[in-house]
PDB file of N, CA and C in Angstrom:
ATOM      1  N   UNK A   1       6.314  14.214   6.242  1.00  0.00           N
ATOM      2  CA  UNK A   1       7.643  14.493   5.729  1.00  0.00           C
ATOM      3  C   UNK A   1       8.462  15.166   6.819  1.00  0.00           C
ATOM      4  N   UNK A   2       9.626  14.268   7.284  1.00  0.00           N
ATOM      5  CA  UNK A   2      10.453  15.615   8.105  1.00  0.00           C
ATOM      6  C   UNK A   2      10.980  16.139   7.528  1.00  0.00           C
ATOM      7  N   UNK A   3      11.893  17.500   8.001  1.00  0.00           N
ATOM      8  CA  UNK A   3      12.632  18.650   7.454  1.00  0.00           C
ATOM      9  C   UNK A   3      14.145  18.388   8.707  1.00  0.00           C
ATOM     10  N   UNK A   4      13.648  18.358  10.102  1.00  0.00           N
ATOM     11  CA  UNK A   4      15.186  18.326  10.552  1.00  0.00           C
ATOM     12  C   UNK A   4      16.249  17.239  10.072  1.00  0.00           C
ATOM     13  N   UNK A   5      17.398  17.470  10.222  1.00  0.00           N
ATOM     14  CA  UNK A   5      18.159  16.630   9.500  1.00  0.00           C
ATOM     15  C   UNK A   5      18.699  15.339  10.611  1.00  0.00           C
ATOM     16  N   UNK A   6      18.297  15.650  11.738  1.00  0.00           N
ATOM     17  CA  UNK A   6      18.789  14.497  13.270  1.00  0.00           C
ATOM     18  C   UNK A   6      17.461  14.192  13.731  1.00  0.00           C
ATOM     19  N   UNK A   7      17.105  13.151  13.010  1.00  0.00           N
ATOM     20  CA  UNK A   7      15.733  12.021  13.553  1.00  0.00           C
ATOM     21  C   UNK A   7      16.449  11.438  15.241  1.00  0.00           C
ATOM     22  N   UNK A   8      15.518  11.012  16.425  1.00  0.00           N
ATOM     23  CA  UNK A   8      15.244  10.339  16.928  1.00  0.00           C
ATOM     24  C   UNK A   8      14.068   9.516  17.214  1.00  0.00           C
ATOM     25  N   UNK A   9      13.886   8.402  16.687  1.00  0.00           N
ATOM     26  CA  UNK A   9      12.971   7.932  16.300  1.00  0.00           C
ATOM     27  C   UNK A   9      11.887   7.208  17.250  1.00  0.00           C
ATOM     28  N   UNK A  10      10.925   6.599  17.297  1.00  0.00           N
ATOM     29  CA  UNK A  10       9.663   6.830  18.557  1.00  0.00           C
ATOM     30  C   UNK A  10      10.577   5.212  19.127  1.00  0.00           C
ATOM     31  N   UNK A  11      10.087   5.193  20.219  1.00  0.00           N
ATOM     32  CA  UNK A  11      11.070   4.328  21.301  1.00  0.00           C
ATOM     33  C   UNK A  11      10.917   3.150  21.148  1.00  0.00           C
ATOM     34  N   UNK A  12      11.550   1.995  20.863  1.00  0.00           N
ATOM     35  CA  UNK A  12      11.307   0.453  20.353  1.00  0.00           C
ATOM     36  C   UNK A  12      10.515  -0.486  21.287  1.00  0.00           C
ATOM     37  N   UNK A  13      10.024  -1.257  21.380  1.00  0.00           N
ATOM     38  CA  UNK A  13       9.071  -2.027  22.092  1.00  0.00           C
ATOM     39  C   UNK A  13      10.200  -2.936  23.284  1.00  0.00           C
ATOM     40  N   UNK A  14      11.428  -2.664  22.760  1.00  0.00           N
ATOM     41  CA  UNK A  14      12.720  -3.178  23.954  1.00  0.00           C
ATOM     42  C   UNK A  14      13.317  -2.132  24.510  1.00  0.00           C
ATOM     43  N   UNK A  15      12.709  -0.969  24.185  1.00  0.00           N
ATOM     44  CA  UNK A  15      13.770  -0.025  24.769  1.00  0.00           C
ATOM     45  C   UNK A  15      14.574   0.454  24.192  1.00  0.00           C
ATOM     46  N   UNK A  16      14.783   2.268  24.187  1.00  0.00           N
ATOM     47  CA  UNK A  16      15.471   2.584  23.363  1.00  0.00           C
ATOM     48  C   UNK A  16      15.351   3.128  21.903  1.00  0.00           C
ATOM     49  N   UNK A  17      15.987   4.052  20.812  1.00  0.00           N
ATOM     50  CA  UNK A  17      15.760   4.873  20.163  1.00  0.00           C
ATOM     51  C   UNK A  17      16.771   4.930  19.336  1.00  0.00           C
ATOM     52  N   UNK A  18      15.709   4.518  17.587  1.00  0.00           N
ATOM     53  CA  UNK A  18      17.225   4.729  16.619  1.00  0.00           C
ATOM     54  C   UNK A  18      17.584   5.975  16.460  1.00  0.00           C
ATOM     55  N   UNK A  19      18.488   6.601  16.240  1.00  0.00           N
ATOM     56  CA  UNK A  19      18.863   7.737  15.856  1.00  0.00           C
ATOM     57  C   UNK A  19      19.710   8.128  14.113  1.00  0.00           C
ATOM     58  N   UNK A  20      19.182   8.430  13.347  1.00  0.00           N
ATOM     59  CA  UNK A  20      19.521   8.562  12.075  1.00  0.00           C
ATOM     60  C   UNK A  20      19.700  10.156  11.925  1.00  0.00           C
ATOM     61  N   UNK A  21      20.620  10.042  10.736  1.00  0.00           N
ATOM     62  CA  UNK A  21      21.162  11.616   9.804  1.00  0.00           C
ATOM     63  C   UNK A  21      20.490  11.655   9.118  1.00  0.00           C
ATOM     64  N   UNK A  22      20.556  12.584   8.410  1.00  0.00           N
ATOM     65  CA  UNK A  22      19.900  13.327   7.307  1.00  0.00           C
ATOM     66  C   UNK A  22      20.972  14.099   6.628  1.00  0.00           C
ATOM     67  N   UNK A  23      21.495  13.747   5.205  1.00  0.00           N
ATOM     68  CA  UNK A  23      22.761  14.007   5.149  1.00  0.00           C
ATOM     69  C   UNK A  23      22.389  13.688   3.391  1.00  0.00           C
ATOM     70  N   UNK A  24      22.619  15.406   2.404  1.00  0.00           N
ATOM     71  CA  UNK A  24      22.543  14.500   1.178  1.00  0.00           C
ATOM     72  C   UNK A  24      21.411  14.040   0.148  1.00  0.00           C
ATOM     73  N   UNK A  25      20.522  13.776   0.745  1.00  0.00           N
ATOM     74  CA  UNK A  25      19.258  12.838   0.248  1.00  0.00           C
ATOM     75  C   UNK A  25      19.447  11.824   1.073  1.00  0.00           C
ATOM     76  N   UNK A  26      20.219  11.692   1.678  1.00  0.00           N
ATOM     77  CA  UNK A  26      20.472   9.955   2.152  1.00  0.00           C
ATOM     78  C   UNK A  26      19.823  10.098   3.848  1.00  0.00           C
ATOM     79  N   UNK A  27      19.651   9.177   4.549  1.00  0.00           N
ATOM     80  CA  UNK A  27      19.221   8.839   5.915  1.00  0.00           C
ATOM     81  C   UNK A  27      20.515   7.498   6.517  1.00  0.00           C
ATOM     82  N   UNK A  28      21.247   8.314   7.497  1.00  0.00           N
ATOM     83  CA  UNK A  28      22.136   7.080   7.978  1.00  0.00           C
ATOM     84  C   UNK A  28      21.901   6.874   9.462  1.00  0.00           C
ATOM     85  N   UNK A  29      21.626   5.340   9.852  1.00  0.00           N
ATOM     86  CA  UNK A  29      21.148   4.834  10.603  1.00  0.00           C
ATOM     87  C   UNK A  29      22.437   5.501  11.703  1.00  0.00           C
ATOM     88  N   UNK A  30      22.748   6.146  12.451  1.00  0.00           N
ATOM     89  CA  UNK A  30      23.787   5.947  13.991  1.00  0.00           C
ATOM     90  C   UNK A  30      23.964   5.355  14.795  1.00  0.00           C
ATOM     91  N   UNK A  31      22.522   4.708  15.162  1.00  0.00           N
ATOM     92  CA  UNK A  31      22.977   4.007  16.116  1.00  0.00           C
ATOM     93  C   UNK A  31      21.021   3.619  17.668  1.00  0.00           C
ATOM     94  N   UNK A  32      21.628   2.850  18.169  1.00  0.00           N
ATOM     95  CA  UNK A  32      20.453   2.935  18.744  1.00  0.00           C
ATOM     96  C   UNK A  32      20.570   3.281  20.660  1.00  0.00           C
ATOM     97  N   UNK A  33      19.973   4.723  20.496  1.00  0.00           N
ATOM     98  CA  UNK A  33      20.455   5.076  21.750  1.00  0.00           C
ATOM     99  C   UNK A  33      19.512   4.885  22.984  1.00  0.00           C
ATOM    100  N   UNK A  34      19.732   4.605  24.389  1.00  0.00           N
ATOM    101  CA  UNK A  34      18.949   4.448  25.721  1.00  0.00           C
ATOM    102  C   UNK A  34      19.210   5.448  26.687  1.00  0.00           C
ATOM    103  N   UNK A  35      20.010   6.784  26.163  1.00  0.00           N
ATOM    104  CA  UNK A  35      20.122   8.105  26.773  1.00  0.00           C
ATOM    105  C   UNK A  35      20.946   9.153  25.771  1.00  0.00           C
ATOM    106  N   UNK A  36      20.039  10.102  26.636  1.00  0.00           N
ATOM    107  CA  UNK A  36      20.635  11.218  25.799  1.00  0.00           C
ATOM    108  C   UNK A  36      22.385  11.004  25.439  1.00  0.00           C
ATOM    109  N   UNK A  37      22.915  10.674  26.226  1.00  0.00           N
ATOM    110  CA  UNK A  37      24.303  10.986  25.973  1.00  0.00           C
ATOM    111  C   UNK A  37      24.758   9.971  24.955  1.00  0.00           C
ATOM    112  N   UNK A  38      23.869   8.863  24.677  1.00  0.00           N
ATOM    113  CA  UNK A  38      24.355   8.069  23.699  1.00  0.00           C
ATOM    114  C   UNK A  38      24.214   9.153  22.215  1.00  0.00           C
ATOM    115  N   UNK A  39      22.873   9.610  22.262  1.00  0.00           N
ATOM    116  CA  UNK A  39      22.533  10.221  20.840  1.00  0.00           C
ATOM    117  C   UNK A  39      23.757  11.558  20.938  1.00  0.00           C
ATOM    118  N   UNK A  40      24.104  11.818  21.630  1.00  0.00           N
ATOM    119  CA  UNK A  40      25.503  13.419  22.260  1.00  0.00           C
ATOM    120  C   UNK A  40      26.585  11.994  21.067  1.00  0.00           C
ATOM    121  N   UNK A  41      26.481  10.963  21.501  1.00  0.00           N
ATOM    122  CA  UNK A  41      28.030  10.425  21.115  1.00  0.00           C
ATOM    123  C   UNK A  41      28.008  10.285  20.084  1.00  0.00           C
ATOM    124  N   UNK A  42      26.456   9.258  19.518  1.00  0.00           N
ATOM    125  CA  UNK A  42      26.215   9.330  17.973  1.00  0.00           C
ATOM    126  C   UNK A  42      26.891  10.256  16.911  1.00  0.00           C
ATOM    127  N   UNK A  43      26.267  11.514  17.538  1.00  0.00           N
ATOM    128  CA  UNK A  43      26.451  12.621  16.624  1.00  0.00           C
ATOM    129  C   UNK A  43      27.961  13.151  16.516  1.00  0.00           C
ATOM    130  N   UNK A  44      28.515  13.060  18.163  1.00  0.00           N
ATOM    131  CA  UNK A  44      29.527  13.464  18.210  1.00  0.00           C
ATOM    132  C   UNK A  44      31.109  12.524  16.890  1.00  0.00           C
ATOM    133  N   UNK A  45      30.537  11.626  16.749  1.00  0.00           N
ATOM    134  CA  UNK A  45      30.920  10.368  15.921  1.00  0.00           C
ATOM    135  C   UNK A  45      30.827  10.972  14.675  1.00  0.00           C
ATOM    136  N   UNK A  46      29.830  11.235  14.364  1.00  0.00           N
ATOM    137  CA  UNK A  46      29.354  11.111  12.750  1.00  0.00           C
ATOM    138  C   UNK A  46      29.719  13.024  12.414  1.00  0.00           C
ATOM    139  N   UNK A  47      30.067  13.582  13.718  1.00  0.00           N
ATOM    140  CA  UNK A  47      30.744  14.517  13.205  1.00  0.00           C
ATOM    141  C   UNK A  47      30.307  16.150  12.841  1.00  0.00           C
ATOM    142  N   UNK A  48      29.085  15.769  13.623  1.00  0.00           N
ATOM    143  CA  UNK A  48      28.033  17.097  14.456  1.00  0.00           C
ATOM    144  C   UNK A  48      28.932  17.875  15.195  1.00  0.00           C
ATOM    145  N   UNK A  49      28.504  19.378  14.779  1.00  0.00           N
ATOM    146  CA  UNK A  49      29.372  20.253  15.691  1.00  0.00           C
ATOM    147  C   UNK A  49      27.975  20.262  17.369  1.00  0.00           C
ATOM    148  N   UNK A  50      28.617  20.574  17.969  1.00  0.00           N
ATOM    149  CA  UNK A  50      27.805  21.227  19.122  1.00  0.00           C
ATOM    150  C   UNK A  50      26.999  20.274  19.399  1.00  0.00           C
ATOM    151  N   UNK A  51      26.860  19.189  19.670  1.00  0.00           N
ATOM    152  CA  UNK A  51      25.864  17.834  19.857  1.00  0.00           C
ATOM    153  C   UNK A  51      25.202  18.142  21.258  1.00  0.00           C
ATOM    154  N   UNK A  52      25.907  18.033  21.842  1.00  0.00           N
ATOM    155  CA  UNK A  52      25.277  18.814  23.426  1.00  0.00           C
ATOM    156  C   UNK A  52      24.657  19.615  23.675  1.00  0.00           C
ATOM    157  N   UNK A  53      24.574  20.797  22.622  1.00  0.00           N
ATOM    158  CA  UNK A  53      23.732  21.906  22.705  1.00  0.00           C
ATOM    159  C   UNK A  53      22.303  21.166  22.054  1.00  0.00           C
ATOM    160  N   UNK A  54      22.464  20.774  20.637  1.00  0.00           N
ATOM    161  CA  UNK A  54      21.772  20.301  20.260  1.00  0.00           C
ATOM    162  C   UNK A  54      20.736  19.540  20.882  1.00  0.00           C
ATOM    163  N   UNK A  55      21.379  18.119  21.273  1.00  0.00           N
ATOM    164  CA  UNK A  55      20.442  17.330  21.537  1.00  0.00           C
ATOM    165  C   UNK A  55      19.490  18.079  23.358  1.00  0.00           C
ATOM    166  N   UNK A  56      20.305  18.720  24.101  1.00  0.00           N
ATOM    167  CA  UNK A  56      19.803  19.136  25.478  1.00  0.00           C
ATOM    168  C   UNK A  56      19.378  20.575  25.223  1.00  0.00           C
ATOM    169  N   UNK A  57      19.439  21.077  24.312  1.00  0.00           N
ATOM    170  CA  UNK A  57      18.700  22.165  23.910  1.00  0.00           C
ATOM    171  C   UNK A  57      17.489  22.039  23.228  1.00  0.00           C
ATOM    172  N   UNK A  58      17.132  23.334  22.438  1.00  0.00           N
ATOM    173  CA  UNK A  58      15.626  23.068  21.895  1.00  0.00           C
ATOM    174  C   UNK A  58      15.852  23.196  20.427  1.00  0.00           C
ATOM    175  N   UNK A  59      16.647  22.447  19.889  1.00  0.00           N
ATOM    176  CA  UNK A  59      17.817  22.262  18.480  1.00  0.00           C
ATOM    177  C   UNK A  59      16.034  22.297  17.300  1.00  0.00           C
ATOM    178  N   UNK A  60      16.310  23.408  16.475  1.00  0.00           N
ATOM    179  CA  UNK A  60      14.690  22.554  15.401  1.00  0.00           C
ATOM    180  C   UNK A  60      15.649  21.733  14.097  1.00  0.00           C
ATOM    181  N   UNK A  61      17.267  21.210  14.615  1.00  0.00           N
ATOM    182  CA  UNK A  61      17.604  20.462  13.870  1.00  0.00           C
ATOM    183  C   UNK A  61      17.444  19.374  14.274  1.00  0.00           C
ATOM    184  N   UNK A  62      16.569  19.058  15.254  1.00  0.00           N
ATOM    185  CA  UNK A  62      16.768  17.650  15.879  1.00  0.00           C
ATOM    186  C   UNK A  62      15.305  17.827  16.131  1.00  0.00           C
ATOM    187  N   UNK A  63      14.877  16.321  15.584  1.00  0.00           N
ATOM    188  CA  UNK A  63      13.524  16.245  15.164  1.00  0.00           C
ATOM    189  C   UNK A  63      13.422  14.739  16.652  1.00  0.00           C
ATOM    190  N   UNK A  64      12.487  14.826  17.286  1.00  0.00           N
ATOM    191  CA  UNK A  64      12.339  13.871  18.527  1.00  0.00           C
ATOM    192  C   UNK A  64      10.590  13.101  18.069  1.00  0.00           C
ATOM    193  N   UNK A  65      10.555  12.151  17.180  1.00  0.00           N
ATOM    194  CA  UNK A  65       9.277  11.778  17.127  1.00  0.00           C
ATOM    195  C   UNK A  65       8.772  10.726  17.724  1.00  0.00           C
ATOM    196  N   UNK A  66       7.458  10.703  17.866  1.00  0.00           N
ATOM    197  CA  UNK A  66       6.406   9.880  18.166  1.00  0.00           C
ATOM    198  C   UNK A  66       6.397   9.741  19.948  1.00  0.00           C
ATOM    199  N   UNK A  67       7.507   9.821  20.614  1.00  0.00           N
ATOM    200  CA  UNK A  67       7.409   9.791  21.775  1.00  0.00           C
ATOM    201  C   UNK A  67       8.172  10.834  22.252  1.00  0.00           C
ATOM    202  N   UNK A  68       8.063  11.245  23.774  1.00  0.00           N
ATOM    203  CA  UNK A  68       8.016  12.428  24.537  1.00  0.00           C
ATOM    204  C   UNK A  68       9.873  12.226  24.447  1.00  0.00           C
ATOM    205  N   UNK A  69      10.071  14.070  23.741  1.00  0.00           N
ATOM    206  CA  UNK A  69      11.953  13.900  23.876  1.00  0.00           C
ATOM    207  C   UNK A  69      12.416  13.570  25.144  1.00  0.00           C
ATOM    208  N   UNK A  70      13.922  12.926  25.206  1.00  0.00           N
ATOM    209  CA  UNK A  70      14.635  12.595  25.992  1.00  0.00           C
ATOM    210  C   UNK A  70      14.165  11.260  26.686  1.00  0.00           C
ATOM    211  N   UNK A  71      12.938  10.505  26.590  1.00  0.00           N
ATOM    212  CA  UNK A  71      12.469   9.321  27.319  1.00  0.00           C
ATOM    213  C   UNK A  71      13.015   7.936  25.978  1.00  0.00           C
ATOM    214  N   UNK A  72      13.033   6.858  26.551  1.00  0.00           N
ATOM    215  CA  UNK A  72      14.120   5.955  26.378  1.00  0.00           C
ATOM    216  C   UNK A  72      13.575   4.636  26.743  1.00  0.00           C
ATOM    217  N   UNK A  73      12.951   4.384  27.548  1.00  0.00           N
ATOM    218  CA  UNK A  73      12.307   2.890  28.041  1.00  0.00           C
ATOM    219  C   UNK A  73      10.690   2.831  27.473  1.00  0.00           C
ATOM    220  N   UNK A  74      10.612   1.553  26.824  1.00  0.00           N
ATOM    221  CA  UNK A  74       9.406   1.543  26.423  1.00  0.00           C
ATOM    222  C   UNK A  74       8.166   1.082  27.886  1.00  0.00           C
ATOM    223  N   UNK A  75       6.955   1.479  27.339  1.00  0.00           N
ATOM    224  CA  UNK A  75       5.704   1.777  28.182  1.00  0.00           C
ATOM    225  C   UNK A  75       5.597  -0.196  28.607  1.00  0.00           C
ATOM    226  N   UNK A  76       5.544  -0.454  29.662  1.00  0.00           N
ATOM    227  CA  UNK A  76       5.385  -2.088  29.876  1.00  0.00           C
ATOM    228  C   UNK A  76       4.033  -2.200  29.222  1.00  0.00           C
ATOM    229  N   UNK A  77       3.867  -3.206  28.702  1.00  0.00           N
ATOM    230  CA  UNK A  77       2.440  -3.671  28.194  1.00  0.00           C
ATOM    231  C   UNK A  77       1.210  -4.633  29.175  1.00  0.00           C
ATOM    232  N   UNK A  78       0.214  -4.266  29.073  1.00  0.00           N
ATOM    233  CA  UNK A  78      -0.660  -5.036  29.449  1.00  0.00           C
ATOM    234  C   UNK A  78      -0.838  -6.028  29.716  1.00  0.00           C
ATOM    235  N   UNK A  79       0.129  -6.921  28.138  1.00  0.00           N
ATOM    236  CA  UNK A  79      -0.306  -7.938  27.895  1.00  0.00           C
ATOM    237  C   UNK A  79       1.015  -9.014  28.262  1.00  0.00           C
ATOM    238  N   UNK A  80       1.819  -8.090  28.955  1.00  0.00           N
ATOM    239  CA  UNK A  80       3.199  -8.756  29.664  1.00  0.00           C
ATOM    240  C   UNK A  80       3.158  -9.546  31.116  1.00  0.00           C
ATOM    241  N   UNK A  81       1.926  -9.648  31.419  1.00  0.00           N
ATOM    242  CA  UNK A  81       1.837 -10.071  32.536  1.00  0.00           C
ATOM    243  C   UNK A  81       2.402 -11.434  32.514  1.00  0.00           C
ATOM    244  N   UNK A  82       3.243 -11.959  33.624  1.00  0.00           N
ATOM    245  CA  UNK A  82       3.085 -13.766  33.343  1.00  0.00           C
ATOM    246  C   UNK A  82       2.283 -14.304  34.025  1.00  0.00           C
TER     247      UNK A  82
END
């Protein structure tokens, strides 16, 4: 179960990271970011005070899962060889 209300979610197999609210009961998708400053704009959008502090700080409103915060490119695979 999370508790922070700013998911960044573990990094997509193309690269990159959804970023959702927590707002309500509800979860709204923002957007899918490939640097910090995208998830800064997300928020800055949807109307987050202080997004900058937040996301480049050590915010415990901003929840960074499954992969290491601030990283963005997924791990090449093994099995990508041609």
């Amino acid at each position: 179960m999370h508790h922070a209300p700013i998911l960044v979610h573990g990094i997509s197999p193309a690269g990159g990271r959804r970023v959702s609210l927590r707002a309500e009961g509800r979860d709204t998708v923002l957007g899918l970011a490939r640097s910090d400053a995208d998830v800064i704009e997300f928020l800055r959008t949807a109307g987050v005070p202080d997004p900058d502090e937040m996301v480049l700080g050590d915010s415990p409103l901003v929840e960074w899962m499954v992969d290491d915060p601030h990283a963005y490119e997924a791990e090449p695979s093994d099995t990508d060889i041609p």
